[in-house]
N, C-alpha and C. Protein backbone atom coordinates (compact mmCIF):
# COMPACT_ATOMS: atom_id res chain seq x y z
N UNK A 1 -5.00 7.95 -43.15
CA UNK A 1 -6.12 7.67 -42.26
C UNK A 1 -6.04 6.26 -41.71
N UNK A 2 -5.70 5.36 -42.71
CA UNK A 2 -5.33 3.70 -42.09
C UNK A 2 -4.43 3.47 -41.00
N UNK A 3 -3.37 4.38 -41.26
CA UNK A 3 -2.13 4.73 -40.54
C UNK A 3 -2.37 4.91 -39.16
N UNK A 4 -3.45 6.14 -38.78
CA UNK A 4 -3.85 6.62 -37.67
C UNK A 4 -5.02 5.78 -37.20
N UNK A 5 -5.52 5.16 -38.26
CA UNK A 5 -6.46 3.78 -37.54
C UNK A 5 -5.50 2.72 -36.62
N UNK A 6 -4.77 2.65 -37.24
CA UNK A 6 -4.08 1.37 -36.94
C UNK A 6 -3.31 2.09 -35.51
N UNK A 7 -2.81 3.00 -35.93
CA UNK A 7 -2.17 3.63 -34.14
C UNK A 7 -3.15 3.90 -32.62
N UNK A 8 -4.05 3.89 -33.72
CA UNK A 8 -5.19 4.34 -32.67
C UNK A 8 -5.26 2.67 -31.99
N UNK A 9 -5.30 2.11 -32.47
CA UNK A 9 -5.95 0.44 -32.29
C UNK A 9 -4.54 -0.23 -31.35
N UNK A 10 -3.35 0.30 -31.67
CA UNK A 10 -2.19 -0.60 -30.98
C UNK A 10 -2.17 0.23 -29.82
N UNK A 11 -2.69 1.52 -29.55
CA UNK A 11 -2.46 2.69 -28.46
C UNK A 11 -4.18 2.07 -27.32
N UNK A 12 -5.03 1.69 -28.25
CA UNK A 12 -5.90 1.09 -27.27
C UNK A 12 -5.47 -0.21 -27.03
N UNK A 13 -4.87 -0.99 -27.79
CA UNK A 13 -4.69 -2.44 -27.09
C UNK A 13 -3.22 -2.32 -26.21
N UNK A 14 -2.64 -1.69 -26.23
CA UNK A 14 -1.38 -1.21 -24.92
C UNK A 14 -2.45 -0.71 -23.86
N UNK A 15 -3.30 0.20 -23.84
CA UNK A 15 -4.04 0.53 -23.07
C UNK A 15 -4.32 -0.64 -22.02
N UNK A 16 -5.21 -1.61 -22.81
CA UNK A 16 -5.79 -2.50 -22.29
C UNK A 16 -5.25 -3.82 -21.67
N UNK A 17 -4.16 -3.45 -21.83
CA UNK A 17 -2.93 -4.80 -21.64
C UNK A 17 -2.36 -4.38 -20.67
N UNK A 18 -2.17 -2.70 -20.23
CA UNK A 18 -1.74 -1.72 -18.83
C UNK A 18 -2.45 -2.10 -17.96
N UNK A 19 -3.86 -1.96 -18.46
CA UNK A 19 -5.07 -1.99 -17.18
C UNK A 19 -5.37 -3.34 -16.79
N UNK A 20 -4.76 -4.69 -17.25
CA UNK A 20 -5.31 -5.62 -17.44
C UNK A 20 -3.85 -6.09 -15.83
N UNK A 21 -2.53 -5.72 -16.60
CA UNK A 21 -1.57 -5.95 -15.73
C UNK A 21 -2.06 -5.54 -14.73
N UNK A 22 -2.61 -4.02 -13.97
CA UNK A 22 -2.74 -3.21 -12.95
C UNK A 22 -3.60 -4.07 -12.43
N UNK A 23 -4.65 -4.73 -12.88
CA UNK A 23 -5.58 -5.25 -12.35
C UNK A 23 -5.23 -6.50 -11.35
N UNK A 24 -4.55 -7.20 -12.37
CA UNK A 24 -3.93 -8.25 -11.79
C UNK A 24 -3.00 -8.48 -11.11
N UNK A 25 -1.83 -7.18 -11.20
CA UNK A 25 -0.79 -6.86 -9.63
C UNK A 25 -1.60 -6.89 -8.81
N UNK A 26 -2.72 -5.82 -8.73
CA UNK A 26 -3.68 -5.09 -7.61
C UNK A 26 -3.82 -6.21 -6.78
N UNK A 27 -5.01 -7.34 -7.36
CA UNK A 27 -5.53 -8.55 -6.90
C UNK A 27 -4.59 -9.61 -6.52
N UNK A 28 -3.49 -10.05 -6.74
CA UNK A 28 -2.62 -10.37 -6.26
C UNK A 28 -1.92 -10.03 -4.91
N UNK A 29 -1.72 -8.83 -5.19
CA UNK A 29 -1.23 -7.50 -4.10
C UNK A 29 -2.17 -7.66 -3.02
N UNK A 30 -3.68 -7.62 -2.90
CA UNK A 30 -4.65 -7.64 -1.92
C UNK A 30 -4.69 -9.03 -1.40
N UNK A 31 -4.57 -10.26 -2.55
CA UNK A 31 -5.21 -11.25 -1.62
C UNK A 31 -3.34 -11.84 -0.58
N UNK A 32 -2.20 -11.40 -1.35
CA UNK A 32 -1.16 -11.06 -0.43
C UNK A 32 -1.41 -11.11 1.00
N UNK A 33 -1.67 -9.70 1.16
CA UNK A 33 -2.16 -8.82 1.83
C UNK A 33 -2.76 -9.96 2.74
N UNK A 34 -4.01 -9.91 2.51
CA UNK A 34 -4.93 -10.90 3.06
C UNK A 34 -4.42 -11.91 3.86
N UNK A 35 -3.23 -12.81 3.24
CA UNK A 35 -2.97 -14.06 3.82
C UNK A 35 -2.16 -13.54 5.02
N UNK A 36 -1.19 -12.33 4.58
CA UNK A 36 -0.08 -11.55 5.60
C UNK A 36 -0.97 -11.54 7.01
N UNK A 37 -2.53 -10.86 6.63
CA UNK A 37 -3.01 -10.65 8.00
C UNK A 37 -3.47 -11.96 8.46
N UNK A 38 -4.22 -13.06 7.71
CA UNK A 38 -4.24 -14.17 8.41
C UNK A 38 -3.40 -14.60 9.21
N UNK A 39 -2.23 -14.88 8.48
CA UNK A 39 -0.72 -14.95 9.18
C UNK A 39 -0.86 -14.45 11.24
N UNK A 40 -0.66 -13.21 10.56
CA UNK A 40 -0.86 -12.39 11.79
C UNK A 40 -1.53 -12.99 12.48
N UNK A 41 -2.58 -12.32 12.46
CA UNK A 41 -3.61 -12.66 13.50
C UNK A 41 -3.79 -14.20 14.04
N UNK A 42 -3.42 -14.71 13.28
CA UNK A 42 -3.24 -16.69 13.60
C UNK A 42 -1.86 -16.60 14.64
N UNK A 43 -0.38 -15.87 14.50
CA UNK A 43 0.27 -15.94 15.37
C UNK A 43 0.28 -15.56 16.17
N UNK A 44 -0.36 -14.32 16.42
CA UNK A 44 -1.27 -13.17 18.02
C UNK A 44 -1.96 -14.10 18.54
N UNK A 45 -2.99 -14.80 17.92
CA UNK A 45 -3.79 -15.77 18.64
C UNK A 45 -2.82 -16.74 19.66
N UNK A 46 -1.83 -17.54 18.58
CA UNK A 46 -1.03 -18.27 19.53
C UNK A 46 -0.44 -17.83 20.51
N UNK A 47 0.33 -16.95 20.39
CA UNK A 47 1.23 -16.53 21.73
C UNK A 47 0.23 -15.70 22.59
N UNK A 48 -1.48 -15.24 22.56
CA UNK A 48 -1.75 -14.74 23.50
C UNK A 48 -2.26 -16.16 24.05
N UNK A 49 -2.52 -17.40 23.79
CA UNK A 49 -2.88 -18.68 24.07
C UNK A 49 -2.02 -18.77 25.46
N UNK A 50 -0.61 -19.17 24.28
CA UNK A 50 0.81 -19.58 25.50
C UNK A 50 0.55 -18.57 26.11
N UNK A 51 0.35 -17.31 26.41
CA UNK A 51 0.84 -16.58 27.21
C UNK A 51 -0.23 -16.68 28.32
N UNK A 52 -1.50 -17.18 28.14
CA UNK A 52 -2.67 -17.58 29.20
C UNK A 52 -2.27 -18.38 29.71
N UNK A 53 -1.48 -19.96 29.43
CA UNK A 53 -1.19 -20.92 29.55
C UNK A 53 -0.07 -20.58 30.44
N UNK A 54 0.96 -19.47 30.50
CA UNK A 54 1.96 -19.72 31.28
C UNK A 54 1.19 -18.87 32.47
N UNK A 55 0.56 -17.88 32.34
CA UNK A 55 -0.40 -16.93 33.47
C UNK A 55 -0.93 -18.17 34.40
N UNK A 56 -1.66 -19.29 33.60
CA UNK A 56 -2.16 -20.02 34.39
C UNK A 56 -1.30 -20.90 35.46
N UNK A 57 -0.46 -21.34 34.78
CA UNK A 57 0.72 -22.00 35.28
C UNK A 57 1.58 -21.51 36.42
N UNK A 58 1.78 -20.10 36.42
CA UNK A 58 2.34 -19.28 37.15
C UNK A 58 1.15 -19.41 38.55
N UNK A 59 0.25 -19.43 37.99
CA UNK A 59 -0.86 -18.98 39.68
C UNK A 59 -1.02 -20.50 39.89
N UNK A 60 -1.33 -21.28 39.33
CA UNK A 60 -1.02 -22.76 40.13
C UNK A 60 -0.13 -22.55 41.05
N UNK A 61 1.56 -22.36 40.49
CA UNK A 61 2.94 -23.12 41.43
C UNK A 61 2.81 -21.94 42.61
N UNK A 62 2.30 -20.55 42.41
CA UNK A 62 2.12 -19.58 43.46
C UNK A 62 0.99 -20.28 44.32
N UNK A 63 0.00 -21.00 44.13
CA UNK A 63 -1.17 -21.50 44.69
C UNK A 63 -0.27 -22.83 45.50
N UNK A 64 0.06 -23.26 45.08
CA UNK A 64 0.73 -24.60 45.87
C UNK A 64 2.12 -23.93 46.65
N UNK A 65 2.57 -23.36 46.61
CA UNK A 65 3.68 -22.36 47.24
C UNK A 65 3.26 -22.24 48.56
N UNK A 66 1.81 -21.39 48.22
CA UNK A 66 1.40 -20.52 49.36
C UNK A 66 0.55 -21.97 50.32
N UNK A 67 0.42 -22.89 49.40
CA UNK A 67 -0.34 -24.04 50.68
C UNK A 67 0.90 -24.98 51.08
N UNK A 68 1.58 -24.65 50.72
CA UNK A 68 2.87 -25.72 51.41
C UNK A 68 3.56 -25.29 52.00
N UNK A 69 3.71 -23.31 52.46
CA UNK A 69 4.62 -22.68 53.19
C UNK A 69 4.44 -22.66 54.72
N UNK A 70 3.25 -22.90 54.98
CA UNK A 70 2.61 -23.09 56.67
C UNK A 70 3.21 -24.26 56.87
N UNK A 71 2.98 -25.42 55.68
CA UNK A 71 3.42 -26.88 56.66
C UNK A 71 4.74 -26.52 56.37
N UNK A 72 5.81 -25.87 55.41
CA UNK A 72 7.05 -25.96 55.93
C UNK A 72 7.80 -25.25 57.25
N UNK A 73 6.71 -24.59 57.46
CA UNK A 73 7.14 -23.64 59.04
C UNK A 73 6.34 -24.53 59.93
N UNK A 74 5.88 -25.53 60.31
CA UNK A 74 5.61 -26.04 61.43
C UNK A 74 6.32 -27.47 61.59
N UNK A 75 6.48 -27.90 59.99
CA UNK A 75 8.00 -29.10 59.96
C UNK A 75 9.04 -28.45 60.74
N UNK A 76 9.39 -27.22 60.49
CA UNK A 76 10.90 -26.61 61.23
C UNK A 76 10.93 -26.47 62.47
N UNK A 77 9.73 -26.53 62.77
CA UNK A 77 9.58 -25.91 64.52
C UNK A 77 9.82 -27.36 64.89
């Protein structure tokens, strides 16, 4: 009966030492997770930034293009 006490007791403390690991991969595993999407979403942010930044840039030099192409056709004439 001591025998099967005692198995019983090392079969619950393996138990509890399983669930304790699982727990603590898990939470590890999630806050992972977590930073991965910070990550993300912090580098989407940037390049949709630059990518406003060059949109903008682009319609400026088209904006000054289109006001400097009349005076270069009446310089030629």
């Amino acid at each position: 009966a001591e025998k099967r006490e005692h198995e019983k007791e090392v079969l619950q403390k393996a138990i509890e030492e399983n669930n304790n690991f699982s727990k603590m991969a898990e939470e590890k595993l999630t806050h992972k997770m977590e930073a991965n999407k910070e990550n993300r979403e912090a580098q989407m942010a940037a390049k949709l930034e630059r990518l406003r930044e060059k949109d903008k840039h682009v319609e400026e030099v088209r904006k000054n293009k289109e006001s400097k192409d009349p005076a270069d056709e009446t310089e030629a004439d």
